[in-house]
Protein backbone atom coordinates (compact mmCIF):
# COMPACT_ATOMS: atom_id res chain seq x y z
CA UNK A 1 13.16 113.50 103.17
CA UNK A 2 15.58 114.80 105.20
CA UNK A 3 18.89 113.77 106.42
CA UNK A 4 18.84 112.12 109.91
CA UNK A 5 21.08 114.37 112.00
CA UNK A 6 21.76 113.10 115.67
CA UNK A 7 23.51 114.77 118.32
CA UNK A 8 25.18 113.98 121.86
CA UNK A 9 25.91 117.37 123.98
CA UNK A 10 27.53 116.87 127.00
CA UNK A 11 28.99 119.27 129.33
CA UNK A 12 32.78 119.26 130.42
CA UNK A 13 31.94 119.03 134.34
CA UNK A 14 33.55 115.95 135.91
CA UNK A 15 34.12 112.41 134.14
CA UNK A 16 32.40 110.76 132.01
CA UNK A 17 29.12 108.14 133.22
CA UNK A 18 28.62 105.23 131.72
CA UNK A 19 25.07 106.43 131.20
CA UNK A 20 26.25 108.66 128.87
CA UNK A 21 27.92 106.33 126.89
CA UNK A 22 25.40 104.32 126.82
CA UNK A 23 23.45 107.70 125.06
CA UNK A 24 26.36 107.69 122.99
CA UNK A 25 25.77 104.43 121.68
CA UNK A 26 22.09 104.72 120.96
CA UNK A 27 22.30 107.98 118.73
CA UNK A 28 25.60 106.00 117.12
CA UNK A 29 23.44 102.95 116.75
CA UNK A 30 20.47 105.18 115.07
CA UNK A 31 22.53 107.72 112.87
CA UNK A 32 24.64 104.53 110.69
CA UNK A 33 20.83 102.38 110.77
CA UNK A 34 19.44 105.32 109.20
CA UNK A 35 22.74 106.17 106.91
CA UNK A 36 22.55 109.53 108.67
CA UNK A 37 25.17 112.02 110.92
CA UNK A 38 26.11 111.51 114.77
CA UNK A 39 27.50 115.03 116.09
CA UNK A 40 29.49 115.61 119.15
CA UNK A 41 29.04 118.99 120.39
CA UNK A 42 30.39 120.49 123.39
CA UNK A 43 27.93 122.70 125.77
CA UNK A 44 30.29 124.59 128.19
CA UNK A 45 28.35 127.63 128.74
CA UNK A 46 27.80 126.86 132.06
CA UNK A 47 31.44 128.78 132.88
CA UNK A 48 31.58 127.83 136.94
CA UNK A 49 30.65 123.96 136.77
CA UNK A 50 33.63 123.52 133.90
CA UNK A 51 36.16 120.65 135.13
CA UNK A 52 39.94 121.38 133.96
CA UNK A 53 41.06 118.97 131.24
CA UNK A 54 37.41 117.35 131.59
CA UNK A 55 36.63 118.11 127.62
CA UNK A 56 40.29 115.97 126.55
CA UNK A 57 39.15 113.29 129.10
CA UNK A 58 35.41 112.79 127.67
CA UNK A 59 37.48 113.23 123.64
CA UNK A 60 40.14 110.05 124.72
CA UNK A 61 37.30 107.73 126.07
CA UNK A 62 35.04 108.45 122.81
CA UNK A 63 38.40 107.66 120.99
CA UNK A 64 39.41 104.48 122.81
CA UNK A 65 35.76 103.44 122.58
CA UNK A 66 36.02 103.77 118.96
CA UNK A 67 33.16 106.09 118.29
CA UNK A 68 33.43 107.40 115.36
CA UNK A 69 31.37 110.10 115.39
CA UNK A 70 31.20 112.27 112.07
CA UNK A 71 31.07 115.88 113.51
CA UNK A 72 32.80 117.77 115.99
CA UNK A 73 35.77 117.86 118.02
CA UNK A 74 38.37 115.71 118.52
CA UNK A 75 42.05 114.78 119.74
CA UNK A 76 44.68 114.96 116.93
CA UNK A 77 47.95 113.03 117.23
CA UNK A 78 49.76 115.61 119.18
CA UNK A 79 46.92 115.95 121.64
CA UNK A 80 45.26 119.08 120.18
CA UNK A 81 41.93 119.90 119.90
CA UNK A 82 40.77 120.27 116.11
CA UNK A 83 37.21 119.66 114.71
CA UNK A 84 35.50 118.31 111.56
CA UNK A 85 32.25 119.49 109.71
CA UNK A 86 30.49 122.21 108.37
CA UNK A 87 28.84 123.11 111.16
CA UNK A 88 31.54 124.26 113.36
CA UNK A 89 32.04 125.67 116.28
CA UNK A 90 31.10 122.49 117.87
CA UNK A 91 32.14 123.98 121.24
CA UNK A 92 29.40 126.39 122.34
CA UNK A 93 32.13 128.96 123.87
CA UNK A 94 33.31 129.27 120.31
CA UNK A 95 29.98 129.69 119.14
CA UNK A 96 29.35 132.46 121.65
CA UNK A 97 31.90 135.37 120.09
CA UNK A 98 29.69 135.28 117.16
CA UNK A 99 26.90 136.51 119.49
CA UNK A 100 24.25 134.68 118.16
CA UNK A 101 22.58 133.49 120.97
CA UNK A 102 22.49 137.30 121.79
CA UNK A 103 20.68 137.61 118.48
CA UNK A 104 18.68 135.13 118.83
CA UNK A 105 17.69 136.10 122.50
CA UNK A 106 17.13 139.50 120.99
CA UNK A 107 14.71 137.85 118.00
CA UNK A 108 12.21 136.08 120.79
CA UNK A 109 12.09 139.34 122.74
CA UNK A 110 11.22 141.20 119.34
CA UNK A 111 8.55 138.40 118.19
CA UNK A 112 7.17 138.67 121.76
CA UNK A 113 8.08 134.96 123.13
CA UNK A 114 10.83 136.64 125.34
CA UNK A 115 11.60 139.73 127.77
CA UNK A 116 13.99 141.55 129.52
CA UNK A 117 14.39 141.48 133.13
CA UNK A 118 16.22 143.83 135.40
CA UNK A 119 15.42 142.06 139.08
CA UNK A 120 18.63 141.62 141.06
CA UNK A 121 19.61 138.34 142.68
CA UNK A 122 19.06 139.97 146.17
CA UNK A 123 15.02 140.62 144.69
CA UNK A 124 15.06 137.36 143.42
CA UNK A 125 16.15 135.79 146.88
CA UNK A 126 13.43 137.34 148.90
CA UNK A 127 11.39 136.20 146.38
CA UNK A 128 11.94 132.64 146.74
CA UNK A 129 11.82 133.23 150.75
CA UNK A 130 8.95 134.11 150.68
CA UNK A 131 7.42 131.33 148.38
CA UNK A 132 8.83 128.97 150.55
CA UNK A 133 7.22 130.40 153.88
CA UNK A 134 4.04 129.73 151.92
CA UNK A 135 4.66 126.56 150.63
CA UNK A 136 4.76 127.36 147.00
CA UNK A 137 6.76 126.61 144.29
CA UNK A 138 9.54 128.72 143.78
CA UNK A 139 9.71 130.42 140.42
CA UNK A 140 9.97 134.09 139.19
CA UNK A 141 7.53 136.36 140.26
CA UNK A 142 7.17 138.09 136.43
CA UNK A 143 7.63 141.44 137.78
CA UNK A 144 9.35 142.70 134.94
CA UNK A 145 7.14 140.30 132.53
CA UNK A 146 4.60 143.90 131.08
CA UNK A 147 8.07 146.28 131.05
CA UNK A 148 7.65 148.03 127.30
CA UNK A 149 10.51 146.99 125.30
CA UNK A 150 11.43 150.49 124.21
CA UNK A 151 11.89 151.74 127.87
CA UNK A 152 13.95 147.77 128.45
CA UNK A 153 16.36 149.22 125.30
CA UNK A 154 16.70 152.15 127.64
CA UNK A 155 18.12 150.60 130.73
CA UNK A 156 20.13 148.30 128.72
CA UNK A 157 21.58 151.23 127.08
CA UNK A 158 22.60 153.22 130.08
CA UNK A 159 24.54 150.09 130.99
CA UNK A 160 21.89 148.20 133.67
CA UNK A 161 22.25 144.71 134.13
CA UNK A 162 19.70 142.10 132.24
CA UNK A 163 18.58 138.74 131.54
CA UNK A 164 16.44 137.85 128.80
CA UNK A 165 13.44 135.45 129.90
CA UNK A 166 11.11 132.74 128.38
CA UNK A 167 7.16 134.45 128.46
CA UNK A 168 5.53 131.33 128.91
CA UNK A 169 1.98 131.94 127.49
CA UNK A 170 -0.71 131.39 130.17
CA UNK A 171 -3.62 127.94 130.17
CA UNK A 172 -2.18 126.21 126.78
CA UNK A 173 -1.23 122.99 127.07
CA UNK A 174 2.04 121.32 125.64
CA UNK A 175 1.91 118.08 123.50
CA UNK A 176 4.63 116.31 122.57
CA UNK A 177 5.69 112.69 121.24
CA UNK A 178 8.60 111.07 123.35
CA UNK A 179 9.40 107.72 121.08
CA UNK A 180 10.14 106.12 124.94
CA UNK A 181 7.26 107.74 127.11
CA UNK A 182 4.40 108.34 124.62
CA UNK A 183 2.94 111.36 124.31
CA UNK A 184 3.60 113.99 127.30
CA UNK A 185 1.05 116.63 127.98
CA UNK A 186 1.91 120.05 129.88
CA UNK A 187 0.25 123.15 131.18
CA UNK A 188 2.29 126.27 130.24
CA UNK A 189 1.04 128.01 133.81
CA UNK A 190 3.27 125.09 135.30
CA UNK A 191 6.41 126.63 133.11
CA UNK A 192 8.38 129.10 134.50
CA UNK A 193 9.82 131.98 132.93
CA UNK A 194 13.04 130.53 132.52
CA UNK A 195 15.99 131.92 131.72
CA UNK A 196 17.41 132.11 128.35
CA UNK A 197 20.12 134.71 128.30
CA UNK A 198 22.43 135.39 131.37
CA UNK A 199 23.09 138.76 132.36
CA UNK A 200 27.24 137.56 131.54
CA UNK A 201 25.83 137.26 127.87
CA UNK A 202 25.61 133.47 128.23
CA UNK A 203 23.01 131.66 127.21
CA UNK A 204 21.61 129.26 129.56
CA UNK A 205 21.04 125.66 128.32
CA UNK A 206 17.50 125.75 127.34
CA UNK A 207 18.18 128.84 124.34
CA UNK A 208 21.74 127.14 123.82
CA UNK A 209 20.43 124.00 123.01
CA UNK A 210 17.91 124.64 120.43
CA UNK A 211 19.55 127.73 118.64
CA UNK A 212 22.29 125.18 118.49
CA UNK A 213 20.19 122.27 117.36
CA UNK A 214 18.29 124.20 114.74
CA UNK A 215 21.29 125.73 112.89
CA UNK A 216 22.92 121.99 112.86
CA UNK A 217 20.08 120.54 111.84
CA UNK A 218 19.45 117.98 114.34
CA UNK A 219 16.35 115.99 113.39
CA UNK A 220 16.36 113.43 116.46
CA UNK A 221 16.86 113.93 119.90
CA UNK A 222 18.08 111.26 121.78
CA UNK A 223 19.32 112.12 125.79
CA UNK A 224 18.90 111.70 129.18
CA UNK A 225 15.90 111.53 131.09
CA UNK A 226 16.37 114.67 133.48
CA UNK A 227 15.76 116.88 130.08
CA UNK A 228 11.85 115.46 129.37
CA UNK A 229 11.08 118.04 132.18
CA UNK A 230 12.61 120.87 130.49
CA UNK A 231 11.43 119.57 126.34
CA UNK A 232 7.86 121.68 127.00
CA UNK A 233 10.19 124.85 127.52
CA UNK A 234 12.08 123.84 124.62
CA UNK A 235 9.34 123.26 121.69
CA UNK A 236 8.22 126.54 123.11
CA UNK A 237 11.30 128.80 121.93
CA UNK A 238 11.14 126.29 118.83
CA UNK A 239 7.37 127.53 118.18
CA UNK A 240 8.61 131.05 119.57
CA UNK A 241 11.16 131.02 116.13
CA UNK A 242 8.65 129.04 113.95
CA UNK A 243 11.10 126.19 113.50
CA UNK A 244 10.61 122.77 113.02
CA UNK A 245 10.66 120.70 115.73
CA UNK A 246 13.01 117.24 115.98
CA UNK A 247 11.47 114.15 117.38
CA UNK A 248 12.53 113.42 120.61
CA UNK A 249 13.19 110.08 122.67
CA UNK A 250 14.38 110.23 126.13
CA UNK A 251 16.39 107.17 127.17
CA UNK A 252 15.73 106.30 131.09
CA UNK A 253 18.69 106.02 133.19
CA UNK A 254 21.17 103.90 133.82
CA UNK A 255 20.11 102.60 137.56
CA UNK A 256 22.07 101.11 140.93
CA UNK A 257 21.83 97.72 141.97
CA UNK A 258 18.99 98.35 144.17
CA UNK A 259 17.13 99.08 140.60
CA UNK A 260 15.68 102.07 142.31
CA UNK A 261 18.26 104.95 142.15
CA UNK A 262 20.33 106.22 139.54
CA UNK A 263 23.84 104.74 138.75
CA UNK A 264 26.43 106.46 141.17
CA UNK A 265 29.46 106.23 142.67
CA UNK A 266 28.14 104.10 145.64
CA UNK A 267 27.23 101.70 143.69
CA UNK A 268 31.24 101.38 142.41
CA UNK A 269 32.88 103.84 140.13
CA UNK A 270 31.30 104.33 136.95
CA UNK A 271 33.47 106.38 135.21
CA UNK A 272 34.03 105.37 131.75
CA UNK A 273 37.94 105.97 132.22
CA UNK A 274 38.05 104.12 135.37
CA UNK A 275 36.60 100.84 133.90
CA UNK A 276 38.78 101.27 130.62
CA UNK A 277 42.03 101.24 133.00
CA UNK A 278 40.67 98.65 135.23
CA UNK A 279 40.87 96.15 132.14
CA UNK A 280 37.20 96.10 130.71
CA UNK A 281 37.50 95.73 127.25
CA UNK A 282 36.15 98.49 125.20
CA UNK A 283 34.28 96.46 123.05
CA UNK A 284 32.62 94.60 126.33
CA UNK A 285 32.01 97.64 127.71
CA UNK A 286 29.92 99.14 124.94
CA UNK A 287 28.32 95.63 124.38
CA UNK A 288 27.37 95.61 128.26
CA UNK A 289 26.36 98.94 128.43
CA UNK A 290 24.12 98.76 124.82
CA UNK A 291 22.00 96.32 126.65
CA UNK A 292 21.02 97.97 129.78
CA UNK A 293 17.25 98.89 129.14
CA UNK A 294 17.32 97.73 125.74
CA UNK A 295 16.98 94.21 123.78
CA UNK A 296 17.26 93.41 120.49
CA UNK A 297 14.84 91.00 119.33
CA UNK A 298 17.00 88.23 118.52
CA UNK A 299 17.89 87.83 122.24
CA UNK A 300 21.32 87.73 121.23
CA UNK A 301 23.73 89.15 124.34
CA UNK A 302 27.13 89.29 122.52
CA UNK A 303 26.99 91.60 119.41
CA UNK A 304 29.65 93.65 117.24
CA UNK A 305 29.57 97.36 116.32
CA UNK A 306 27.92 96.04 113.22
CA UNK A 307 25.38 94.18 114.74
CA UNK A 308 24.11 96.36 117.55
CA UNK A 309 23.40 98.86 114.03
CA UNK A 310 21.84 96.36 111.98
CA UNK A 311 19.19 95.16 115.03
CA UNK A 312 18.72 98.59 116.86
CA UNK A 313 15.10 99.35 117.66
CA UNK A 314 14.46 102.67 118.94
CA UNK A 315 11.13 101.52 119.86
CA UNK A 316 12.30 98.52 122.46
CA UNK A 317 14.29 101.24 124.74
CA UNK A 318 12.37 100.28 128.27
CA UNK A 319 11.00 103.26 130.11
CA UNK A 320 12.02 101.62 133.57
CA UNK A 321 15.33 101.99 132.58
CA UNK A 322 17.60 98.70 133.15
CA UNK A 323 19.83 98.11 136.29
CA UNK A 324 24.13 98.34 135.60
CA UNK A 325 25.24 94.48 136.86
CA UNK A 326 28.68 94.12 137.92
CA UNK A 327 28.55 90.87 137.31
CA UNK A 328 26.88 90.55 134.05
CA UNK A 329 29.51 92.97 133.12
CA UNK A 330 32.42 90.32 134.36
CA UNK A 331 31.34 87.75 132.86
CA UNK A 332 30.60 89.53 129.75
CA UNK A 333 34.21 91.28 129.46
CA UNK A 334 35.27 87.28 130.44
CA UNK A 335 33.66 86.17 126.73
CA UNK A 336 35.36 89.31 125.22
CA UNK A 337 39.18 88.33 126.93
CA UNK A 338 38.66 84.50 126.18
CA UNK A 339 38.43 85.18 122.53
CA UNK A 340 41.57 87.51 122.40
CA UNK A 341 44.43 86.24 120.48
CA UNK A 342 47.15 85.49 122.75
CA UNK A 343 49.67 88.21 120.76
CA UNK A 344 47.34 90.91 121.19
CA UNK A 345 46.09 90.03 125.01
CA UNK A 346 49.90 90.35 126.03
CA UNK A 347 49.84 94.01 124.10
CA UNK A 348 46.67 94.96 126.26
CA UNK A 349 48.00 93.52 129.33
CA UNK A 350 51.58 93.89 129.29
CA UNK A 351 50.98 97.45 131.26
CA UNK A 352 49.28 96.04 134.24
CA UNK A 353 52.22 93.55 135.20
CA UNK A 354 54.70 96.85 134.70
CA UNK A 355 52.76 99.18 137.34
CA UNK A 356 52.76 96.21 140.10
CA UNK A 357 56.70 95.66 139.51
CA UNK A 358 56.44 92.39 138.81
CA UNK A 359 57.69 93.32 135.04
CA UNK A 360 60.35 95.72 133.71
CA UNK A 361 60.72 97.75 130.62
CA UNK A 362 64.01 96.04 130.38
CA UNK A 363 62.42 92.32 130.63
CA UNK A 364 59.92 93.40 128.01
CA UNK A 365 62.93 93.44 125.56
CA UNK A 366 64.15 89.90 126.31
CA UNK A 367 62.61 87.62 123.75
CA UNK A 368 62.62 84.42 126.15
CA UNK A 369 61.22 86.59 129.05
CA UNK A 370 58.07 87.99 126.39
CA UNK A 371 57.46 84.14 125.61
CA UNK A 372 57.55 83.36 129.31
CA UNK A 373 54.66 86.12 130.01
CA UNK A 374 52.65 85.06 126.83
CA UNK A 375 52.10 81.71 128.70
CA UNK A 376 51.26 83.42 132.24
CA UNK A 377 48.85 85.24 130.58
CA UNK A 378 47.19 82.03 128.51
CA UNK A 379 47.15 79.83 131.56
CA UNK A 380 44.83 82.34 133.52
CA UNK A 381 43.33 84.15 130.14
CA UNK A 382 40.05 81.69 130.83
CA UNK A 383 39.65 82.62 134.42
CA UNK A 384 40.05 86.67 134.59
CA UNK A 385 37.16 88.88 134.30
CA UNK A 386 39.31 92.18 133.50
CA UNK A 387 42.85 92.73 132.89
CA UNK A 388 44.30 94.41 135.95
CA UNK A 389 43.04 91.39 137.90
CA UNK A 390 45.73 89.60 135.60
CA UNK A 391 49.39 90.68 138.14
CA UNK A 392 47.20 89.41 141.65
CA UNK A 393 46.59 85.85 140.00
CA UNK A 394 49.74 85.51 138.50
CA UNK A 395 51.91 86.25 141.33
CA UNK A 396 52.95 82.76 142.12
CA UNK A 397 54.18 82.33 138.98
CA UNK A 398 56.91 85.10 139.98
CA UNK A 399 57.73 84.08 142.93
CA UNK A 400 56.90 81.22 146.00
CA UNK A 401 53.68 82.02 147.50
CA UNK A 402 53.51 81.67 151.48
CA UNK A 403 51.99 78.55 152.84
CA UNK A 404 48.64 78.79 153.27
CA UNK A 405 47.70 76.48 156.28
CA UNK A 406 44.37 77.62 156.68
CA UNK A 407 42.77 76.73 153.44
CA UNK A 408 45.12 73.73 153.45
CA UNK A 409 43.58 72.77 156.75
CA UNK A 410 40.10 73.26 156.10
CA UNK A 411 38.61 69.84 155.79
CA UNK A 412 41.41 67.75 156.65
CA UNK A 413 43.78 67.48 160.04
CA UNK A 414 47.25 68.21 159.75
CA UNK A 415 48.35 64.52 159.60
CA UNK A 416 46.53 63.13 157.13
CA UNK A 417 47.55 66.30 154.94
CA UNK A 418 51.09 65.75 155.60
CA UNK A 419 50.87 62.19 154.81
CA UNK A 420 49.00 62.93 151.41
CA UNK A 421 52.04 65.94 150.75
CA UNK A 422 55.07 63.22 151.84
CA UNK A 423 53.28 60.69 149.06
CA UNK A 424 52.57 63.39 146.39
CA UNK A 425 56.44 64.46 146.62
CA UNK A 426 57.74 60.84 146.25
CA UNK A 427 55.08 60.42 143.50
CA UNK A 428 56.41 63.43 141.15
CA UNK A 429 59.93 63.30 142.74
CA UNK A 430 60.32 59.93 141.03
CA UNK A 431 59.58 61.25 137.44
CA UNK A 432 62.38 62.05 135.10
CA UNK A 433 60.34 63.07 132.37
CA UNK A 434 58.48 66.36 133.24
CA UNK A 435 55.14 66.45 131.11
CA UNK A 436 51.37 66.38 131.34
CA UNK A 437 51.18 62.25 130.78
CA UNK A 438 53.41 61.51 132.99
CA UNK A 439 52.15 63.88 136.06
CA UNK A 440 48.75 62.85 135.15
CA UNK A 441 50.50 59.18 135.99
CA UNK A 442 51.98 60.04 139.06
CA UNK A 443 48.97 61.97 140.56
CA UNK A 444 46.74 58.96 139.65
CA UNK A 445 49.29 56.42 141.51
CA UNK A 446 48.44 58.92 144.56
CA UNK A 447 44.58 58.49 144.61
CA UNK A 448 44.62 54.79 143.88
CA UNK A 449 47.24 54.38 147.18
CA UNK A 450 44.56 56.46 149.46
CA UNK A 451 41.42 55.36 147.35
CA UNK A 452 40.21 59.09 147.33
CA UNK A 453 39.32 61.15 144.87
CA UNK A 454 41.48 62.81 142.49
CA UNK A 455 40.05 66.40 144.13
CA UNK A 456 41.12 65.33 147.41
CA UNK A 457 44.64 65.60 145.82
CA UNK A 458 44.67 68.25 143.02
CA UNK A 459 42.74 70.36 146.05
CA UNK A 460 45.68 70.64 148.45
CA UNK A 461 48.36 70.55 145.64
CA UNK A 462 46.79 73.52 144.01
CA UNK A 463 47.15 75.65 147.18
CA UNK A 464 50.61 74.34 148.14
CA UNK A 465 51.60 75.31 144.37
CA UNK A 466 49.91 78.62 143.93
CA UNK A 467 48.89 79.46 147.97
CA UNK A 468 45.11 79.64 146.21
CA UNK A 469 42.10 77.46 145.62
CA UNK A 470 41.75 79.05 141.56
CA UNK A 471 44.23 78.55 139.52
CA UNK A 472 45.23 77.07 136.09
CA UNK A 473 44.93 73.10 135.41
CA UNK A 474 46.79 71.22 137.82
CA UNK A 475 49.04 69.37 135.14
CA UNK A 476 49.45 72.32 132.83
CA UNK A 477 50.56 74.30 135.87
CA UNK A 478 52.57 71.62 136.91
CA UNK A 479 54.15 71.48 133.68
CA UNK A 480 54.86 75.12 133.18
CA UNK A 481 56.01 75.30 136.69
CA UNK A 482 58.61 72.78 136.03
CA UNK A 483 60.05 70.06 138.30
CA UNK A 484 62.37 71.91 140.39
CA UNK A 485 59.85 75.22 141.29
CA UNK A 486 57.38 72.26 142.07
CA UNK A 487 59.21 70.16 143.96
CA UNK A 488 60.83 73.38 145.70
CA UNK A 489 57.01 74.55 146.92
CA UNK A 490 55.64 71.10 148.43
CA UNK A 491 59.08 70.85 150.57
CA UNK A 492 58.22 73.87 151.79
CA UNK A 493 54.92 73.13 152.28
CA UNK A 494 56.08 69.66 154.30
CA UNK A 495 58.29 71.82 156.95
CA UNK A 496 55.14 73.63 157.48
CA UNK A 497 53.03 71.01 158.20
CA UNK A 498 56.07 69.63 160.38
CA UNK A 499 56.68 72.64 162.03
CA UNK A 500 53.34 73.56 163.26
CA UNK A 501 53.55 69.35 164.39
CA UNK A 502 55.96 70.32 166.85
């Protein structure tokens, strides 16, 4: 039997989807399940829709994902681009000075799967005009489809331009098993003679991906769903070179909110990177994303690595795809921060209070400053949903926060709020011992005097404290505030209220 070989291919044009990580995942997932290989292999062939530094971009995500993929190219320590396996280049641009997708090209033309075509783009242009005015479908017109090969050799000789097409054979049909979509039936005379070999000596991504596939072995093809279109073209050149064909499993897409469309920027930004600097975990994210149109049949939403491998189905990937939810992801990446050890939460999160100012590389040194931040970060680690949100909710804790009247006037008038603020002052004013029994005390004393409930005091406190309704406990952040920043806040709070009296 042979070894289970499993590839992801992307192209280096623009950043990288959380679709495709999801893809990622699920040929991960599959390869270590079936003690197999998961290549990474790089298809920039397609020269003009190459993104500068795009390829380093998609290599830092997969390594601050922690894919560990077993073949291809990745980042070293100094930031240069080396590869691992035996099957290298894993970058098809490499690949290409060998010429073998020339050869190859050259092989379907000889075993007549393939031809040469001479038509310019201008032919090819009027073409297509002229389809359209007739409401056809635009596709090559075959023209140079019955050219003897011996008279192509010719012109190629004397130096004319060329492609090399796919001959599509005429009323076969095209069968195929898709381990998502069943079995997919095609007629050939709805294939177009696509081509395989640009005139630039590039091959285009239909011969690219199965010369490429063949000589690393892939067994098990597991992408996107805009390629089930183009798989009939595909077992084609395989049948053109007698090779064996891989199974194949196209994974819907990732969709929008509206469940209808696919995942795109208006529905938030889905880049991989952006999410990784906005704070989402990487081990949320690849959780989150490992469920979207697939289930494991424990029911179980929070898995490791380990687990996602041990209860992968290939067979329960949904063919309506599954819909990316903001909030499922929040709340998810919310689990993920909660169980964070308190030492390594401050590591991850230490960056976000340095690019709002509110931290300094200098106060990072000071021991008693470090300890300070630990407990900022504790008090609100049960609250956040993803790290950057972490320097906006602490911010009272670096300075006073403004009196906010309106939310401290929302169900109450003024009076009876500055009434309640006079009696909570005197309350915790009175204390000489600062800690949680005692304030817990104090604030009690204040609802038994008004006979309200203890809501209708921690409420208003809260926002007079932090200038917010969410915050942390009201006695730990009492406590960590400590009596004088307390104290300092509901004064100024009081000549507020008195002020706007006048």
């Amino acid at each position: 039997m042979r070894e289970v070989r499993v590839r992801f291919a992307p192209s280096p044009t623009g950043y990288v989807h959380i679709g495709s990580i999801r893809t990622v995942l699920f040929n991960l997932y599959f390869a270590r399940q079936n003690k197999g290989k998961f290549i990474l292999r790089i298809e920039d062939t397609d020269q003009k829709r190459l993104v500068k530094d795009a390829l380093v971009h998609l290599l830092e995500v997969l390594r601050d994902l922690k894919i560990d993929y077993d073949e291809g190219p990745f980042l070293s320590d100094d930031g240069k681009i080396l590869e691992k396996g035996e099957y290298g280049p894993y970058i098809q641009s490499e690949r290409l000075k060998s010429g073998i997708y020339r050869k190859y090209a050259e092989e379907l033309v000889e075993r007549g799967f393939a031809y040469y075509c001479f038509c310019t783009e201008e032919r090819l242009e009027e073409v297509r005009k002229e389809q359209r005015k007739k409401g056809e479908v635009t596709r090559y017109d075959r023209k140079c489809r019955g050219l003897d090969i011996k008279e192509s050799r010719k012109r190629i000789a004397d130096g004319e331009k060329f492609v090399v097409r796919l001959k599509a054979p005429d009323n076969e049909i095209i069968q195929f098993e898709d381990w998502t979509y069943g079995r997919i039936s095609t007629p050939t005379n709805s294939i177009d003679d696509q081509v395989l070999l640009k005139s630039d000596g590039f091959p285009t991504y239909h011969l690219g991906v199965v010369v490429d596939d063949h000589l690393m072995e892939i067994t098990h093809i597991l992408r996107g769903p805009e390629w089930l279109s183009s798989t009939p073209k595909h077992i084609l050149i395989y049948k053109g070179f007698g090779w064996e064909l891989p199974a194949f499993c196209h994974v819907p897409a990732v969709l929008g909110k509206n469940g209808r469309k696919k995942l795109s920027k208006r529905d938030g930004d889905v880049s991989t990177r952006s999410l990784l600097e906005k704070g989402y975990l990487p081990e949320a994210l690849c959780n989150y994303v490992s469920l979207i149109g697939w289930s494991p049949k424990s029911g179980k939403e929070i898995l490791s690595r380990e687990g996602f491998i041990k209860e992968f189905d290939i067979r329960r990937i949904q063919k309506s795809g599954g819909v990316f939810d903001f909030e499922k992801l929040n709340w998810m990446n919310g689990v993920y921060i909660r169980e964070k050890k308190l030492d390594e939460l401050f590591e991850i999160s230490k960056k976000y209070f340095v690019s709002e100012n509110l931290v300094s590389g200098k106060d990072l040194e000071n021991e008693e400053f470090v300890c300070w931040l630990k407990k900022v970060i504790s008090l609100n680690q049960k609250k956040i949903k993803y790290l950057s949100e972490l320097p906006d909710l602490s911010s009272y804790f670096f300075s006073d926060p403004e009196v906010n009247l309106g939310i401290l006037l929302r169900e109450k008038p003024k009076e009876e709020v500055l009434v309640l603020i006079e009696s909570i002052e005197e309350s915790l004013g009175s204390l000489e011992d600062w800690n949680h029994e005692n304030l817990e005390k104090a604030l009690e004393s204040v609802v038994q005097k008004f006979g309200i409930k203890r809501g209708d005091v921690f409420h208003p406190l809260r926002v007079v404290l932090t200038g917010r309704t969410a915050a942390p406990g009201i006695f730990d952040l009492l406590e960590f505030l400590g009596k004088e920043k307390s104290i300092r806040r509901i004064k100024k709070a009081k000549r507020a209220l008195k002020l706007l009296s006048i």
